[in-house]
N, C-alpha and C. Protein backbone atom coordinates (compact mmCIF):
# COMPACT_ATOMS: atom_id res chain seq x y z
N UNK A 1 63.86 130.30 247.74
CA UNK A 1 62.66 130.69 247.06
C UNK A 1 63.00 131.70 245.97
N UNK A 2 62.94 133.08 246.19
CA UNK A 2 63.40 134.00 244.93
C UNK A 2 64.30 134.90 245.18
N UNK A 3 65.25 134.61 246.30
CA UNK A 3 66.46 135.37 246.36
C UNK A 3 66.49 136.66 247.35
N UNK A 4 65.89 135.79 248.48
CA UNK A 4 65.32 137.23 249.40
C UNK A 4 64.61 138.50 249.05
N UNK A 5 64.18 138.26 247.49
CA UNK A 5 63.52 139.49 247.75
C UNK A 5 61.78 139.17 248.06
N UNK A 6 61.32 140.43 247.89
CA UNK A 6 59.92 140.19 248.32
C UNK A 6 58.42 139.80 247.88
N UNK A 7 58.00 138.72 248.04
CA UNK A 7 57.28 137.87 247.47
C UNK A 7 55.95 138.35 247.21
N UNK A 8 55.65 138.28 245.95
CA UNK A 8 54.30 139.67 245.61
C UNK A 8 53.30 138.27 244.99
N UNK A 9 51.96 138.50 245.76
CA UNK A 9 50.77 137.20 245.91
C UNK A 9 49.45 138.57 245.25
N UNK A 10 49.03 137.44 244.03
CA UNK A 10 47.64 138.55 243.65
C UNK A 10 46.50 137.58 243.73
N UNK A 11 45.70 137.64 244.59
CA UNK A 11 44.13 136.71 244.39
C UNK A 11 43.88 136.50 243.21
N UNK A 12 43.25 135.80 242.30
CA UNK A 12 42.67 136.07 240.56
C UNK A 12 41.26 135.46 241.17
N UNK A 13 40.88 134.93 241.90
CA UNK A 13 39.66 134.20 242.44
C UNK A 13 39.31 133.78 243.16
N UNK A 14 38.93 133.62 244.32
CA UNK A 14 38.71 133.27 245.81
C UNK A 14 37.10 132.82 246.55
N UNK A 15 37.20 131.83 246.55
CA UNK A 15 35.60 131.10 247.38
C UNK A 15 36.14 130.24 248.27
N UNK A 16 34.69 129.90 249.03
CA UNK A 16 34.58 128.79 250.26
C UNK A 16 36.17 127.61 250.17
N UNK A 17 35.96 127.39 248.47
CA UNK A 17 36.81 126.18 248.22
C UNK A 17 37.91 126.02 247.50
N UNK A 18 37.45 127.24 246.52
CA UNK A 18 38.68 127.24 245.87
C UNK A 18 39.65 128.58 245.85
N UNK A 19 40.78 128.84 245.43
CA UNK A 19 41.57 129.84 244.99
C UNK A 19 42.51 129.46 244.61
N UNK A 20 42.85 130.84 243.88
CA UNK A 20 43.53 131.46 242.31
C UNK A 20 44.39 132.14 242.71
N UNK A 21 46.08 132.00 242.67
CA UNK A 21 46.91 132.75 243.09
C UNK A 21 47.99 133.30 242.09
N UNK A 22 48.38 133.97 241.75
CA UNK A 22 49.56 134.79 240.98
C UNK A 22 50.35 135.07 242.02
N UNK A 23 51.52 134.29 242.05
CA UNK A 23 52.94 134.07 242.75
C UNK A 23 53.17 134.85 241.72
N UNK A 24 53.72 136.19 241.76
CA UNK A 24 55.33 137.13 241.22
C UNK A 24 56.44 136.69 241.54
N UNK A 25 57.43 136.00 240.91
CA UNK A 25 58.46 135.61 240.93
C UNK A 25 59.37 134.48 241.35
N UNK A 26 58.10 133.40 241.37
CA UNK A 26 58.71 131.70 241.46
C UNK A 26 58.00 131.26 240.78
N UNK A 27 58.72 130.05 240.16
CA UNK A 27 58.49 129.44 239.20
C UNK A 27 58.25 127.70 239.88
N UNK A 28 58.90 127.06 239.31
CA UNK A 28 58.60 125.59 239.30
C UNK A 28 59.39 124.73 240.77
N UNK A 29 60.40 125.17 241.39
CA UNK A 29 61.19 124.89 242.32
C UNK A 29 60.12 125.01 243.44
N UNK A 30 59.41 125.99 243.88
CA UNK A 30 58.95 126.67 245.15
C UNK A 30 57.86 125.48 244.48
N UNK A 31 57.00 125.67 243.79
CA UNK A 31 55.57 125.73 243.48
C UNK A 31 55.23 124.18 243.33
N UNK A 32 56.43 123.54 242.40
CA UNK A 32 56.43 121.93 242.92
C UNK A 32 56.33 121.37 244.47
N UNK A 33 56.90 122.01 245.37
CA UNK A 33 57.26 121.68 246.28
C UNK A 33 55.98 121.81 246.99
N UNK A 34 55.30 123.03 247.26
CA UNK A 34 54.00 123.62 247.80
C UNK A 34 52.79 122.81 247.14
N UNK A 35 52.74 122.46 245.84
CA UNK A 35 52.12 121.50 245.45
C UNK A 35 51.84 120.19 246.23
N UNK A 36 53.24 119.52 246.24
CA UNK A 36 52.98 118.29 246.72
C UNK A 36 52.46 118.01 248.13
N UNK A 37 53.02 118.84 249.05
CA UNK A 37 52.95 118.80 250.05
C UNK A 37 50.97 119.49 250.43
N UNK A 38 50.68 120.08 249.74
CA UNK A 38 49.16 120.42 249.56
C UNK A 38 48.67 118.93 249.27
N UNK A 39 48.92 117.77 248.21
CA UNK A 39 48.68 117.01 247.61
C UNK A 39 48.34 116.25 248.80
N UNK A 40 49.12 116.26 249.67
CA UNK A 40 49.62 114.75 250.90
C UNK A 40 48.04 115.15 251.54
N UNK A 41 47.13 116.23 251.91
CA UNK A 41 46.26 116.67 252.72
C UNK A 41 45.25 116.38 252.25
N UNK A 42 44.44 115.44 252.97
CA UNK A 42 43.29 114.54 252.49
C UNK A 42 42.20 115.46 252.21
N UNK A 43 42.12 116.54 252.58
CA UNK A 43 40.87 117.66 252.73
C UNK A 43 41.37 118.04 251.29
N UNK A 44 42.12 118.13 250.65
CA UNK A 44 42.59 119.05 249.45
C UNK A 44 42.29 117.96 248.19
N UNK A 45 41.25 118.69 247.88
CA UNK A 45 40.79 117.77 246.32
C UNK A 45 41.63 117.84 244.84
N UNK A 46 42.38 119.14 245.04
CA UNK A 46 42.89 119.59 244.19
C UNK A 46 44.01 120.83 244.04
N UNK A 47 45.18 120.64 244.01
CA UNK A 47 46.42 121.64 243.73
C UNK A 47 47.22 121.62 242.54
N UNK A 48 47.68 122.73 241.88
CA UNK A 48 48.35 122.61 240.81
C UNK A 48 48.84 123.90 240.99
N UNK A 49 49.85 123.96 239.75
CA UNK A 49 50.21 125.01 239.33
C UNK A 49 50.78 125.74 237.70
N UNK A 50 50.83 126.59 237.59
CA UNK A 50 51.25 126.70 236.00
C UNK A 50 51.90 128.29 235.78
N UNK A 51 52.88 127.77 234.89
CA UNK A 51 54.07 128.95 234.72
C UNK A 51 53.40 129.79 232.94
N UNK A 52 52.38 129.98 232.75
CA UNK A 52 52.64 130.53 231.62
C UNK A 52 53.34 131.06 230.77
N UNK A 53 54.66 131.65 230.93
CA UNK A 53 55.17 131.89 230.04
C UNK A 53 56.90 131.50 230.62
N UNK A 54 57.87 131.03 230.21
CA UNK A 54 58.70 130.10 230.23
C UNK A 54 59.83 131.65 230.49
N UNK A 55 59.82 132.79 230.43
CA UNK A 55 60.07 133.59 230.19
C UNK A 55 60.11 134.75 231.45
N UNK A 56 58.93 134.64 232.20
CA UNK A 56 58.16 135.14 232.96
C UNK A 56 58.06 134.46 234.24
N UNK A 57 58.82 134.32 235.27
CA UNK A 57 58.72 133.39 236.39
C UNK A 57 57.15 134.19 237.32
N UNK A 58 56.23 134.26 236.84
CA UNK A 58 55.12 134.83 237.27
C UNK A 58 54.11 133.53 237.31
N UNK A 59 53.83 132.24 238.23
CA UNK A 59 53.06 131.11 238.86
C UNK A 59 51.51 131.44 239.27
N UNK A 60 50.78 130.31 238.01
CA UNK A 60 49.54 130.48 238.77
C UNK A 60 49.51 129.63 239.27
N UNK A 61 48.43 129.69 240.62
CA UNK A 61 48.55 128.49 241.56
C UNK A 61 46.92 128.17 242.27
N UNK A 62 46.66 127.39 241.96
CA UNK A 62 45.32 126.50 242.11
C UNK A 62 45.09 125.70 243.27
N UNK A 63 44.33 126.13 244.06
CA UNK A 63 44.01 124.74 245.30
C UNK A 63 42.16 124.89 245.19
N UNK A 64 41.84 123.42 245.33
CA UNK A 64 40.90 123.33 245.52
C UNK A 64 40.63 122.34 247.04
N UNK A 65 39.63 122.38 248.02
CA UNK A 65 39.53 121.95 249.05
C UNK A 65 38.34 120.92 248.81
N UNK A 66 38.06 120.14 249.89
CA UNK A 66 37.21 119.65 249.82
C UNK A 66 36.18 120.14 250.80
N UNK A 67 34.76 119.98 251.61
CA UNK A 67 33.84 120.75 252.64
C UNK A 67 34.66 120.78 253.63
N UNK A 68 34.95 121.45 254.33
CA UNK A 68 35.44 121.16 255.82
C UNK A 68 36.97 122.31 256.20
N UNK A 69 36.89 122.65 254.90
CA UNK A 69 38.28 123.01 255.10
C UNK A 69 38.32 123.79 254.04
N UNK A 70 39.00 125.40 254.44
CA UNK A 70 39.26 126.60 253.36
C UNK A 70 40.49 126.65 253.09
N UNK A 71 40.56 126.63 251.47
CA UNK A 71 42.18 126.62 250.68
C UNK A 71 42.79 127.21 251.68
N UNK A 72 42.58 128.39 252.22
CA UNK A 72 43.69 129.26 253.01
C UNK A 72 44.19 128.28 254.35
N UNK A 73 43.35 127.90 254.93
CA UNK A 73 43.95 126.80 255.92
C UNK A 73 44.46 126.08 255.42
N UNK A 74 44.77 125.53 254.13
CA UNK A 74 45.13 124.13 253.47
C UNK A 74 46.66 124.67 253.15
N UNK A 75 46.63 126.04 252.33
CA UNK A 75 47.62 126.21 252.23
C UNK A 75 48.38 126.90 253.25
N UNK A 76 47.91 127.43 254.41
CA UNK A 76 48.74 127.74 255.76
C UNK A 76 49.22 126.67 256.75
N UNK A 77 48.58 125.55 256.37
CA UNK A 77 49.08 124.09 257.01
C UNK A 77 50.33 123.56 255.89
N UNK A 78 50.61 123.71 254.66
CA UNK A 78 50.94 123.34 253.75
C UNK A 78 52.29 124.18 254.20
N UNK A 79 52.05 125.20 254.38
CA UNK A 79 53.49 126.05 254.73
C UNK A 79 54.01 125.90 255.97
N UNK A 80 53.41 125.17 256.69
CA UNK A 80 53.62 124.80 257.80
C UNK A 80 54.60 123.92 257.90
N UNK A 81 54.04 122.60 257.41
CA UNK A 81 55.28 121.27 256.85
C UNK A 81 56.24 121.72 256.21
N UNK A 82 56.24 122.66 255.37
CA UNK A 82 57.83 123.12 254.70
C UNK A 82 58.44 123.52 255.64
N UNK A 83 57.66 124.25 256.66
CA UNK A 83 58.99 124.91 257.34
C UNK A 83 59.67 124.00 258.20
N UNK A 84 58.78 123.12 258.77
CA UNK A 84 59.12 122.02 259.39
C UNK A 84 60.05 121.11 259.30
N UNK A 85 59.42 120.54 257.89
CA UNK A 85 60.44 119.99 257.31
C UNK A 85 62.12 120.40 257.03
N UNK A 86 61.82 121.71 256.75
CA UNK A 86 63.11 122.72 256.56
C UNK A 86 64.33 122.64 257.61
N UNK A 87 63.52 123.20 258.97
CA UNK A 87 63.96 123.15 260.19
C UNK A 87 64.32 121.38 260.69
N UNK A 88 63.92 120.41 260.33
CA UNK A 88 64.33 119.15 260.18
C UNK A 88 65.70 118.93 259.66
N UNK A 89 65.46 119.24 258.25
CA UNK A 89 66.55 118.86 257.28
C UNK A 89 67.65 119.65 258.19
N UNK A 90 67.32 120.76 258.18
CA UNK A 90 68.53 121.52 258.94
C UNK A 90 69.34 120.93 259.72
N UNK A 91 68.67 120.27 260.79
CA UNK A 91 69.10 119.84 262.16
C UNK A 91 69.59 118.44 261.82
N UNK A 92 69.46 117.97 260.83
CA UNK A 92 69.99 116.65 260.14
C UNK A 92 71.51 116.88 259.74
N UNK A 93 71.41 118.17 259.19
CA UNK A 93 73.05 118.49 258.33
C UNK A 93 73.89 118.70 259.40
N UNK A 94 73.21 119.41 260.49
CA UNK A 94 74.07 119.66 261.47
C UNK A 94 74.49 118.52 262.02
N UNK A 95 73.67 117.56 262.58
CA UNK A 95 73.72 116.86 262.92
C UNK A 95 75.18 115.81 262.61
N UNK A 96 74.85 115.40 260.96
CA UNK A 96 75.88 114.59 259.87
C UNK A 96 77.15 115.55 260.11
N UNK A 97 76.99 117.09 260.14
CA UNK A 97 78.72 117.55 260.03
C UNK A 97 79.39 117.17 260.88
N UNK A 98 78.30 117.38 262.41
CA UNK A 98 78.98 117.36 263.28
C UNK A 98 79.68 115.80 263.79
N UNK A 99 78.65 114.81 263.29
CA UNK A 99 79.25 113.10 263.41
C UNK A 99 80.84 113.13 262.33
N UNK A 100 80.52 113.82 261.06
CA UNK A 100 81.75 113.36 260.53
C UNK A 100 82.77 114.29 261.40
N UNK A 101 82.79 115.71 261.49
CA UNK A 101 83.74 115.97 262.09
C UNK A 101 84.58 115.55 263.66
N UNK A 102 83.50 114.63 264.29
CA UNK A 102 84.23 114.27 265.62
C UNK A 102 84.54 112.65 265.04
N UNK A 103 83.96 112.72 264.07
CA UNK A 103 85.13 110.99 263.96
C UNK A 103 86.42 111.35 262.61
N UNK A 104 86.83 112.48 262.35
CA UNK A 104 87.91 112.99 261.67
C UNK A 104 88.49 114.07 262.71
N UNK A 105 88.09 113.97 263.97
CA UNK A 105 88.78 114.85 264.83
C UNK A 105 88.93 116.17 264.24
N UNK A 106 88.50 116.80 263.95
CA UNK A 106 88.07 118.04 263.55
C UNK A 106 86.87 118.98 264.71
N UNK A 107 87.34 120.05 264.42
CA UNK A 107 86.16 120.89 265.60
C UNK A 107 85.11 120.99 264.92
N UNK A 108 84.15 121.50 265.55
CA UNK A 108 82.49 121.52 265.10
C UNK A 108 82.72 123.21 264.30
N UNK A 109 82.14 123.25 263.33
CA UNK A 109 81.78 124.23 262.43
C UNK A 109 80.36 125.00 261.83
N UNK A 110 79.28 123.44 262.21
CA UNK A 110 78.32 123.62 261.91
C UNK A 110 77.87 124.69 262.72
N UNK A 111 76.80 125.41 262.16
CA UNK A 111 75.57 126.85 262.73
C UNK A 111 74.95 125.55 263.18
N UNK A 112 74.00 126.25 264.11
CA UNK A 112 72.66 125.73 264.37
C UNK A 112 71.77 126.66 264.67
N UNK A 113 71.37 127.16 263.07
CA UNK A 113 70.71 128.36 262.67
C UNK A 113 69.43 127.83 262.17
């Protein structure tokens, strides 16, 4: 995300359905990603995001919901699947090192962190 340091979130607008977020210090990597995965959630009418100044890794970030469901749940489910996913992928790599290294007879190296 932005290099372990600490991730600074400013409201710009907040209702039933929608909100307005100022991400300090990610840009298009994080925000694509949080996007799409907002996108996949049938309750979510609407997510985007935008880097104003090319210069400035400072992200505005847009969700709109549909009745039933508040951006903040949309996007706390949304962070949910990343991590998931994360913790997936993880256990995949481990997984692959550890197949190639016992068919090259090699010891296991992989974390399973």
């Amino acid at each position: 995300m932005n290099g372990g340091t600490d991730l600074q979130l400013k409201i710009l607008r907040r209702n039933s359905r929608e909100l307005k977020l100022e991400i300090e210090g990610e840009g298009h990597t994080f925000c694509n990603l949080l996007e799409s995965v907002l996108l996949e959630d049938k309750d979510v009418e609407f997510a985007g995001y935008d880097v104003p100044h090319p210069l400035i890794s400072n992200t505005i970030f847009f969700i709109r919901t549909k009745k039933g469901k508040t951006p903040e749940e949309a996007l706390s489910e949304a962070i949910g699947k990343i991590r998931q996913r994360g913790r997936e992928l993880n256990q995949e790599i481990v997984n692959a090192i550890e197949s190639w290294n016992k068919e090259k007879g090699l010891s296991s190296v992989a974390s399973r962190g």
